[in-house]
PDB file of N, CA and C in Angstrom:
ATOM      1  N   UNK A   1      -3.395 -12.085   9.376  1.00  0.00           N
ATOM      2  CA  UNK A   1      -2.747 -12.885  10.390  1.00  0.00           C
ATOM      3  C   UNK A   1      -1.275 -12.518  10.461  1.00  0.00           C
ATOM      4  N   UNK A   2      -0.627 -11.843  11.735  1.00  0.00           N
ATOM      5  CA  UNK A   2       0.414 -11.642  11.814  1.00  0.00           C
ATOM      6  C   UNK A   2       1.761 -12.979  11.800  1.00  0.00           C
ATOM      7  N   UNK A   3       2.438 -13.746  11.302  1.00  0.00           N
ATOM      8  CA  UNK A   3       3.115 -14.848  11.399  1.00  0.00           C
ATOM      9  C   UNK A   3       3.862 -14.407  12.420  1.00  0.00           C
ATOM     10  N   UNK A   4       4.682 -15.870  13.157  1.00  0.00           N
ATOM     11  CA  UNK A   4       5.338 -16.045  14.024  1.00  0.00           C
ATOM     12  C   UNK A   4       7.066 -15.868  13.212  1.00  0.00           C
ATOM     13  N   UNK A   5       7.707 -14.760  13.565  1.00  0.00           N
ATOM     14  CA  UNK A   5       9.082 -14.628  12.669  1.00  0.00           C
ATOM     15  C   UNK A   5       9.541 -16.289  12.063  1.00  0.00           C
ATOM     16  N   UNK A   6       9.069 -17.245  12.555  1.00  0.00           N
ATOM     17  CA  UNK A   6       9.838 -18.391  12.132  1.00  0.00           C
ATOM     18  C   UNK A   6       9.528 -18.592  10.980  1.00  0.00           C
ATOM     19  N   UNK A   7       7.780 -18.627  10.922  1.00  0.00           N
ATOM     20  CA  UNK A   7       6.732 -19.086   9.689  1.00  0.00           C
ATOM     21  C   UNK A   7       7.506 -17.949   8.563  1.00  0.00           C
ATOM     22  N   UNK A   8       7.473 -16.638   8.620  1.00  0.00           N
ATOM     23  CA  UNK A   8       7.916 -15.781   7.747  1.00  0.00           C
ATOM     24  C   UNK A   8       9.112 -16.353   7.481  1.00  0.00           C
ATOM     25  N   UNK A   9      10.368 -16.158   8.040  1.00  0.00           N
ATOM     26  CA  UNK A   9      11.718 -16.546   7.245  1.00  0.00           C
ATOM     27  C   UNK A   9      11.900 -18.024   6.881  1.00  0.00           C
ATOM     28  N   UNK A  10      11.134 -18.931   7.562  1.00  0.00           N
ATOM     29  CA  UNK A  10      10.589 -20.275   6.706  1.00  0.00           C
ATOM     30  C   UNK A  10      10.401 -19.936   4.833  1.00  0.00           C
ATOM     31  N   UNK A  11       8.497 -18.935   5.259  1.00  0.00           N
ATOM     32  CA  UNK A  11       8.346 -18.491   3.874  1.00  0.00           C
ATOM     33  C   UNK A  11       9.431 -17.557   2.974  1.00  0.00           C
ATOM     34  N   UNK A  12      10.224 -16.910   3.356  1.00  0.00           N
ATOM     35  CA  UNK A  12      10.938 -16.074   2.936  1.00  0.00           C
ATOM     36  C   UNK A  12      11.949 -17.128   2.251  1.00  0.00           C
ATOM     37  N   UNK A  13      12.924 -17.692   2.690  1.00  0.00           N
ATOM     38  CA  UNK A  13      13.643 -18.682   2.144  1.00  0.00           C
ATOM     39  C   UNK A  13      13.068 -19.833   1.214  1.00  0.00           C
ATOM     40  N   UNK A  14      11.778 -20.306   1.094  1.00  0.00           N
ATOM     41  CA  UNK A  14      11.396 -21.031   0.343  1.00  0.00           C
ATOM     42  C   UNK A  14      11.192 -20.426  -0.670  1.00  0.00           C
ATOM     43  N   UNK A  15      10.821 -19.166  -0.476  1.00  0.00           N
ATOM     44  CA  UNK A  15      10.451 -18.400  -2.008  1.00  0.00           C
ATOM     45  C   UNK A  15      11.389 -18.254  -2.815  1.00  0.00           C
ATOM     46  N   UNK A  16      12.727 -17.910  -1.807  1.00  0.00           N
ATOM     47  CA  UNK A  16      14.225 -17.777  -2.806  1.00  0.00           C
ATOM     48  C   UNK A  16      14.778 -19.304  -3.423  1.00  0.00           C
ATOM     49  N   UNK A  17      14.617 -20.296  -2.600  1.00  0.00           N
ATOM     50  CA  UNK A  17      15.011 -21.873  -2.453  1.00  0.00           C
ATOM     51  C   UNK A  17      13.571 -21.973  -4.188  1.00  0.00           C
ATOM     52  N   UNK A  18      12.532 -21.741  -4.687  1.00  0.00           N
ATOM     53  CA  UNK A  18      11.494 -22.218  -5.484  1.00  0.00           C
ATOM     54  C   UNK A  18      11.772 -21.449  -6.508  1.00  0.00           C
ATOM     55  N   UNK A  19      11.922 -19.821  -6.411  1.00  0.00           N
ATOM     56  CA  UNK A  19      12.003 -18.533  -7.457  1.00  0.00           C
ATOM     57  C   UNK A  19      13.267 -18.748  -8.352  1.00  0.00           C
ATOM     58  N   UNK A  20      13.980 -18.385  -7.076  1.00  0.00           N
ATOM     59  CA  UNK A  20      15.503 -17.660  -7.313  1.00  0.00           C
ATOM     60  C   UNK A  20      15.099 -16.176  -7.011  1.00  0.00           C
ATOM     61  N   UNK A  21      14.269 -15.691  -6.527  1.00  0.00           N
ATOM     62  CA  UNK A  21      14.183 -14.614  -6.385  1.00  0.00           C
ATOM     63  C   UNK A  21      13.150 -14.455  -4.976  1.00  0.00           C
ATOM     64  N   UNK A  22      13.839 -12.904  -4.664  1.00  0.00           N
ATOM     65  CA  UNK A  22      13.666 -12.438  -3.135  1.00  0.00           C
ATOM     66  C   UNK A  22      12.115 -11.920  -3.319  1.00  0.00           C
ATOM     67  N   UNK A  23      11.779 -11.652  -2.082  1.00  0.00           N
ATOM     68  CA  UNK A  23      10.827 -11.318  -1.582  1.00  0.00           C
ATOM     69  C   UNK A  23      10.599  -9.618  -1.572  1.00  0.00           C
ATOM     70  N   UNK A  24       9.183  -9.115  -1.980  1.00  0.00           N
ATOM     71  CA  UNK A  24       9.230  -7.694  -1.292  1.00  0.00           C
ATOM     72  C   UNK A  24       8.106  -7.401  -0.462  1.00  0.00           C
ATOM     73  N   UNK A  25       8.570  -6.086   0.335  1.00  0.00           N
ATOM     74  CA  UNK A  25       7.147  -6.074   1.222  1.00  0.00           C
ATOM     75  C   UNK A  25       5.603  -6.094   0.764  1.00  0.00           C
ATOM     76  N   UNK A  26       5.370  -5.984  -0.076  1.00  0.00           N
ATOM     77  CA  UNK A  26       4.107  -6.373  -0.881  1.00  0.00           C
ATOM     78  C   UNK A  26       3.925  -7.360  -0.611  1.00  0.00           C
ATOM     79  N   UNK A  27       5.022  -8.676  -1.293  1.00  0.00           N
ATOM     80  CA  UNK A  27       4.468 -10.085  -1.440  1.00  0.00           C
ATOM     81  C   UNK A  27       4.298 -10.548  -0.155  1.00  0.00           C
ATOM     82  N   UNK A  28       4.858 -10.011   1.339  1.00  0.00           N
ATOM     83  CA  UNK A  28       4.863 -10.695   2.798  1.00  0.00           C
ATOM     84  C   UNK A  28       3.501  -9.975   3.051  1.00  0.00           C
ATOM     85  N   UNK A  29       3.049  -8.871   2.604  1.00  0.00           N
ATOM     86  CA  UNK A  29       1.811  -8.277   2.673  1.00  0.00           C
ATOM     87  C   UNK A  29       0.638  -9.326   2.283  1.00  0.00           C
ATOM     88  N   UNK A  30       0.855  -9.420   1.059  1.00  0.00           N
ATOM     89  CA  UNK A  30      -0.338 -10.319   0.204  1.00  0.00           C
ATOM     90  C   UNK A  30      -0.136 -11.810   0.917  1.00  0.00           C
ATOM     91  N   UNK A  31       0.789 -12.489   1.092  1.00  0.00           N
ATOM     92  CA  UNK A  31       0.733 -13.638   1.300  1.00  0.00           C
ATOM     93  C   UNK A  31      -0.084 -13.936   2.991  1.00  0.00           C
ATOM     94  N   UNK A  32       0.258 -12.713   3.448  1.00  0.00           N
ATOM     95  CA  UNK A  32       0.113 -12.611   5.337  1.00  0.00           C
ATOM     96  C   UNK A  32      -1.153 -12.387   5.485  1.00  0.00           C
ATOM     97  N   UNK A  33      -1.817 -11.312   4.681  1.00  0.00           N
ATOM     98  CA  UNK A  33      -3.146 -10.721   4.924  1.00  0.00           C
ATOM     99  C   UNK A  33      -2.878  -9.821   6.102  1.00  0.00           C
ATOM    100  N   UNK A  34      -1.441  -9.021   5.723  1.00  0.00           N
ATOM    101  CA  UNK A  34      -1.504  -7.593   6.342  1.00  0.00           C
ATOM    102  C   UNK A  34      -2.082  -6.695   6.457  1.00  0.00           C
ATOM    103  N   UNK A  35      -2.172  -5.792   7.540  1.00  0.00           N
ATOM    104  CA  UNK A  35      -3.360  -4.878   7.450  1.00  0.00           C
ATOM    105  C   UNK A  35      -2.559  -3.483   6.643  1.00  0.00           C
ATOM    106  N   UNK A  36      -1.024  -3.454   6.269  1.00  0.00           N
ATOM    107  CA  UNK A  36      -0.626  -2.618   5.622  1.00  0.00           C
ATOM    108  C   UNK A  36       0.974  -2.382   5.144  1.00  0.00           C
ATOM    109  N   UNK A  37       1.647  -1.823   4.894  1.00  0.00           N
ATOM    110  CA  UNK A  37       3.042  -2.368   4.252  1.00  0.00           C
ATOM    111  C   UNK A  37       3.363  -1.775   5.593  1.00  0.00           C
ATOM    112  N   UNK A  38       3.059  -0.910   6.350  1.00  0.00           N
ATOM    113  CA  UNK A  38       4.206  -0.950   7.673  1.00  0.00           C
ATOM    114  C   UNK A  38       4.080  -2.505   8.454  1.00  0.00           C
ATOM    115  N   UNK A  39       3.019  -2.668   8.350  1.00  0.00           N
ATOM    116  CA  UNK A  39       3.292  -4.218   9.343  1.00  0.00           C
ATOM    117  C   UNK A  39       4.200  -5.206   8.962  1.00  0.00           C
ATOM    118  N   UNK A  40       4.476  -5.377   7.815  1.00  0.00           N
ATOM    119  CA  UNK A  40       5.538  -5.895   6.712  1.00  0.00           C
ATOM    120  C   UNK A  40       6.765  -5.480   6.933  1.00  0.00           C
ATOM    121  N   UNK A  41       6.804  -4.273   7.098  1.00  0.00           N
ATOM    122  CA  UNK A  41       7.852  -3.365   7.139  1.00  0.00           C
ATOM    123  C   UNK A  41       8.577  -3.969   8.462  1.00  0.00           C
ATOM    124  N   UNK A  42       7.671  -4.218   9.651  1.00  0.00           N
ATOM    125  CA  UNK A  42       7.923  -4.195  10.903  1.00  0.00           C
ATOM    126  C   UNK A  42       8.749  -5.763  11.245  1.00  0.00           C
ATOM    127  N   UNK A  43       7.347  -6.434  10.393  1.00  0.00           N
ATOM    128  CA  UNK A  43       8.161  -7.671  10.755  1.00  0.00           C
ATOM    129  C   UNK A  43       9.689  -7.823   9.884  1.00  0.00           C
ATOM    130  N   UNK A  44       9.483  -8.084   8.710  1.00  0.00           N
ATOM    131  CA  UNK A  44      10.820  -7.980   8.350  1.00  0.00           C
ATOM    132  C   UNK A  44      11.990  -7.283   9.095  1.00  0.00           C
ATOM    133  N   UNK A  45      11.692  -5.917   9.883  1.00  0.00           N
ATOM    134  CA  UNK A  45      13.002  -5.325  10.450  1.00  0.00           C
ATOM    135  C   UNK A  45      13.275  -6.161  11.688  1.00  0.00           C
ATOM    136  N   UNK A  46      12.194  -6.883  12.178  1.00  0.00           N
ATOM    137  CA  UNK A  46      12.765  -7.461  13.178  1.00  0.00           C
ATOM    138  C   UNK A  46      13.653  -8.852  13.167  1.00  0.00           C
ATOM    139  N   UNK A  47      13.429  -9.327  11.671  1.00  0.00           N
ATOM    140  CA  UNK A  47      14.426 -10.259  11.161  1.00  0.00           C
ATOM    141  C   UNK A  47      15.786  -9.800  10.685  1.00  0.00           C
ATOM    142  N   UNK A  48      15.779  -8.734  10.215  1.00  0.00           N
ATOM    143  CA  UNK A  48      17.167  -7.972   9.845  1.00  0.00           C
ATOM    144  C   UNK A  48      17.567  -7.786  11.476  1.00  0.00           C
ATOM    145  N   UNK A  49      17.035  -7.882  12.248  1.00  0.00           N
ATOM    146  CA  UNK A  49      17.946  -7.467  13.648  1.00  0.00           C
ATOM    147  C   UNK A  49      18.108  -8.173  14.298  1.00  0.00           C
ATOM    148  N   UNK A  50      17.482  -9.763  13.890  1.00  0.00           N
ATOM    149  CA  UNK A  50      18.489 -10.834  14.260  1.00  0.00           C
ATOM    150  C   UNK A  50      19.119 -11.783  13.114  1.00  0.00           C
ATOM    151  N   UNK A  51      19.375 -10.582  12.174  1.00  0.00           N
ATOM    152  CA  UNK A  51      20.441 -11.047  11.224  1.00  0.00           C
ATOM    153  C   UNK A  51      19.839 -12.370  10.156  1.00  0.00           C
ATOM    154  N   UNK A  52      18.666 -12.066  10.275  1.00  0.00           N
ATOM    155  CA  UNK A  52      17.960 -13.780   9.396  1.00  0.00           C
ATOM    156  C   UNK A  52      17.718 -13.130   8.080  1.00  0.00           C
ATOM    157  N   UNK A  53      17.320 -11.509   7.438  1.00  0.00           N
ATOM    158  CA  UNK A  53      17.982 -11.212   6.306  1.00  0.00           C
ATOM    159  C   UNK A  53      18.418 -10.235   6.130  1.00  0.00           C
ATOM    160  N   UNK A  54      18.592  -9.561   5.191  1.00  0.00           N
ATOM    161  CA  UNK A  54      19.132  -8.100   4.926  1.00  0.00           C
ATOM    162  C   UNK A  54      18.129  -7.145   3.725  1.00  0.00           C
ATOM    163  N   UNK A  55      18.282  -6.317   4.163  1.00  0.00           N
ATOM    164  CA  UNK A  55      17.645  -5.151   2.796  1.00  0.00           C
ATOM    165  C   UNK A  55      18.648  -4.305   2.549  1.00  0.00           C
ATOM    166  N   UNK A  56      18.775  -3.435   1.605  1.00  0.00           N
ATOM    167  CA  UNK A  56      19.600  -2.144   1.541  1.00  0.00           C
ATOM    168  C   UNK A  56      18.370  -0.690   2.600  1.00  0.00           C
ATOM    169  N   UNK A  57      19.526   0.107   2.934  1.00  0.00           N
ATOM    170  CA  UNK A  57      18.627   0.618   3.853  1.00  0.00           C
ATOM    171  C   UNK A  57      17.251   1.861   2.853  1.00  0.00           C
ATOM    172  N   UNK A  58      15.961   1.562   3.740  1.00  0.00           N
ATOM    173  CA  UNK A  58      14.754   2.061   2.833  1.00  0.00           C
ATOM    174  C   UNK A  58      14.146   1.524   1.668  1.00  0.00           C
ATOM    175  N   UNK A  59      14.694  -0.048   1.487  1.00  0.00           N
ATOM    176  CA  UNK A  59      14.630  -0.792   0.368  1.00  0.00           C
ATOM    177  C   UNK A  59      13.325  -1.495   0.669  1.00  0.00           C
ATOM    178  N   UNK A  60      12.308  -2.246  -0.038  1.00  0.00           N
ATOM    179  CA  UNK A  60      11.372  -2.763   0.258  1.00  0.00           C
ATOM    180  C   UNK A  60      11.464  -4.362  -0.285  1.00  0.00           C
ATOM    181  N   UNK A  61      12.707  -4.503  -0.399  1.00  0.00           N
ATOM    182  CA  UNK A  61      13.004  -5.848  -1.349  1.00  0.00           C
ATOM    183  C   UNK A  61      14.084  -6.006  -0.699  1.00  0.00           C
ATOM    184  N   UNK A  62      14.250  -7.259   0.311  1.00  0.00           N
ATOM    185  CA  UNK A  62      15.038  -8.651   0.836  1.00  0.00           C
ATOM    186  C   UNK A  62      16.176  -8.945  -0.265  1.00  0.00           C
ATOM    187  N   UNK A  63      17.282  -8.397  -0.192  1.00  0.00           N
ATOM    188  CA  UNK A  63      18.263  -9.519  -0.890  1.00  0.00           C
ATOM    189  C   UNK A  63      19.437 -10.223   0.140  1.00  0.00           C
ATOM    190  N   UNK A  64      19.279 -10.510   0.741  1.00  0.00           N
ATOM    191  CA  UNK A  64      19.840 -12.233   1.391  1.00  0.00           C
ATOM    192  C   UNK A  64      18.940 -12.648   2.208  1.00  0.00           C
ATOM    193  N   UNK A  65      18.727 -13.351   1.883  1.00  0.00           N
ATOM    194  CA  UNK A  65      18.743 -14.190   3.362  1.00  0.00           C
ATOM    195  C   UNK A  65      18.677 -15.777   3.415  1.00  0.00           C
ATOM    196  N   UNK A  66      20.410 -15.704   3.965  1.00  0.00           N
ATOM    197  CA  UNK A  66      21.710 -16.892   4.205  1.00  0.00           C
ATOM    198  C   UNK A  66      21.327 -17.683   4.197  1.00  0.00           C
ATOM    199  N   UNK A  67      21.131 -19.037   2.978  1.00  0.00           N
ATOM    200  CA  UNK A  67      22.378 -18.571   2.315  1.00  0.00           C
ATOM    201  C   UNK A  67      22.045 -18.031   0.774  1.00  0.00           C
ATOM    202  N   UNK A  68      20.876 -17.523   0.567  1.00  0.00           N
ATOM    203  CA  UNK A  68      20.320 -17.195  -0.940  1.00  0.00           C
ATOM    204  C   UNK A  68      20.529 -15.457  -0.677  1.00  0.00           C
ATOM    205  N   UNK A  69      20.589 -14.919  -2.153  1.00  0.00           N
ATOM    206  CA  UNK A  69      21.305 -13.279  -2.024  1.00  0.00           C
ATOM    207  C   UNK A  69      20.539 -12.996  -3.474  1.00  0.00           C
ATOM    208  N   UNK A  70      20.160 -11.932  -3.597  1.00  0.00           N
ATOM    209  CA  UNK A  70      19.672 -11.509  -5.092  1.00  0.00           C
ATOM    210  C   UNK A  70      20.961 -10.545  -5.715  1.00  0.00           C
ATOM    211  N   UNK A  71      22.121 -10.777  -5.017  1.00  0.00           N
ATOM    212  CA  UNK A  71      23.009 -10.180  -5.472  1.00  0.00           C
ATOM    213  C   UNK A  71      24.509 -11.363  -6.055  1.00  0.00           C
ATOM    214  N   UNK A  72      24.889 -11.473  -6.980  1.00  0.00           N
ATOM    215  CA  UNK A  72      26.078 -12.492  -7.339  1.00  0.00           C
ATOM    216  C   UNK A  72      26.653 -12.912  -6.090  1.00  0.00           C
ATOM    217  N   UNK A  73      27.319 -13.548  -5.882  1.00  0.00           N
ATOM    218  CA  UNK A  73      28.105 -14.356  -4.599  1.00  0.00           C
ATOM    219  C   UNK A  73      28.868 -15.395  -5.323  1.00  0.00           C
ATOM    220  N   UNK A  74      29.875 -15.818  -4.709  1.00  0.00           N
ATOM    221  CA  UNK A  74      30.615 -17.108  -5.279  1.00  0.00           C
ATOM    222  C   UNK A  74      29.838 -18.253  -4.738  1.00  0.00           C
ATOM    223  N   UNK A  75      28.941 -18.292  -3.496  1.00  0.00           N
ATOM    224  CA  UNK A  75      28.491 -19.384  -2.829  1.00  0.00           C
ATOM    225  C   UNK A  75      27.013 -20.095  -4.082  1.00  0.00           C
ATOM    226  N   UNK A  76      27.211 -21.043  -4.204  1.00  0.00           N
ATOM    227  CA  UNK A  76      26.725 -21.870  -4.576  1.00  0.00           C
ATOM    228  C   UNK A  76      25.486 -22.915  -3.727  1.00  0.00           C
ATOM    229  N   UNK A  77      23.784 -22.552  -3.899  1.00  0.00           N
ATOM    230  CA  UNK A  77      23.535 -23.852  -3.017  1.00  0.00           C
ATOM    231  C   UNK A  77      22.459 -24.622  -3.913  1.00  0.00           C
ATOM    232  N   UNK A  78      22.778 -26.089  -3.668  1.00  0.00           N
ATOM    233  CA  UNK A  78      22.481 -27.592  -4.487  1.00  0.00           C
ATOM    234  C   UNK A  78      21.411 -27.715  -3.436  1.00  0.00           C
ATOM    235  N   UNK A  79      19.728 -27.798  -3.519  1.00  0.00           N
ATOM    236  CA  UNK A  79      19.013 -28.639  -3.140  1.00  0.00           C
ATOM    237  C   UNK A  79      18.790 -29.826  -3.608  1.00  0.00           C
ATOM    238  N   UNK A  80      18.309 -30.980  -3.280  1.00  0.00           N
ATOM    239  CA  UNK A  80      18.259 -32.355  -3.608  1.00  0.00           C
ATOM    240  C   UNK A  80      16.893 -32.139  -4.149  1.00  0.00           C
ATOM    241  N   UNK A  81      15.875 -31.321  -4.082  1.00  0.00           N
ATOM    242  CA  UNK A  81      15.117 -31.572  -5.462  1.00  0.00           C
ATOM    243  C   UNK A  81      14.214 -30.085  -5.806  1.00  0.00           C
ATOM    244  N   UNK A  82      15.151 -29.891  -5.843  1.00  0.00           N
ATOM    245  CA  UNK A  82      15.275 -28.362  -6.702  1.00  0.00           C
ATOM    246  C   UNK A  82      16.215 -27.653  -7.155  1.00  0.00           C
ATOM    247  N   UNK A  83      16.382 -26.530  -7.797  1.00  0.00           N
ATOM    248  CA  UNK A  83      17.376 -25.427  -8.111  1.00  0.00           C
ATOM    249  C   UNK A  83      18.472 -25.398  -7.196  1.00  0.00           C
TER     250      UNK A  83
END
């Protein structure tokens, strides 16, 4: 099932908001019931191009997406019942 970009960066941010840790195209694979890591590939780029996260370029692993980063930051975020 292909998700609607919302459902994905919904899931994408909850995973960082539950983990502390980002997402890779595998896990949007497995969780989606992709038919292959380009479809993964695809959707995710179309969230990097409206800026909802970032990869390093050719990377298969999500580190931001605003306001969670798998990289240090000074920003700090307090959920009310979680991490």
């Amino acid at each position: 099932m292909i998700p609607p970009g919302g459902v994905l960066h919904q899931f994408i941010l909850e995973t960082f908001a539950k983990t502390g840790r980002s997402l890779t195209l595998e896990n949007i694979q497995r969780e989606f019931t992709l038919s292959g890591i380009e479809e993964a590939d695809s959707l995710v780029a179309k969230l990097e191009r409206q800026g909802s996260v970032h990869r390093n370029s050719g990377d298969r692993v999500i580190t931001h997406a605003y306001p969670f980063s798998n990289e240090p930051t000074a920003h700090r975020v307090q959920l009310a019942d979680g991490p």
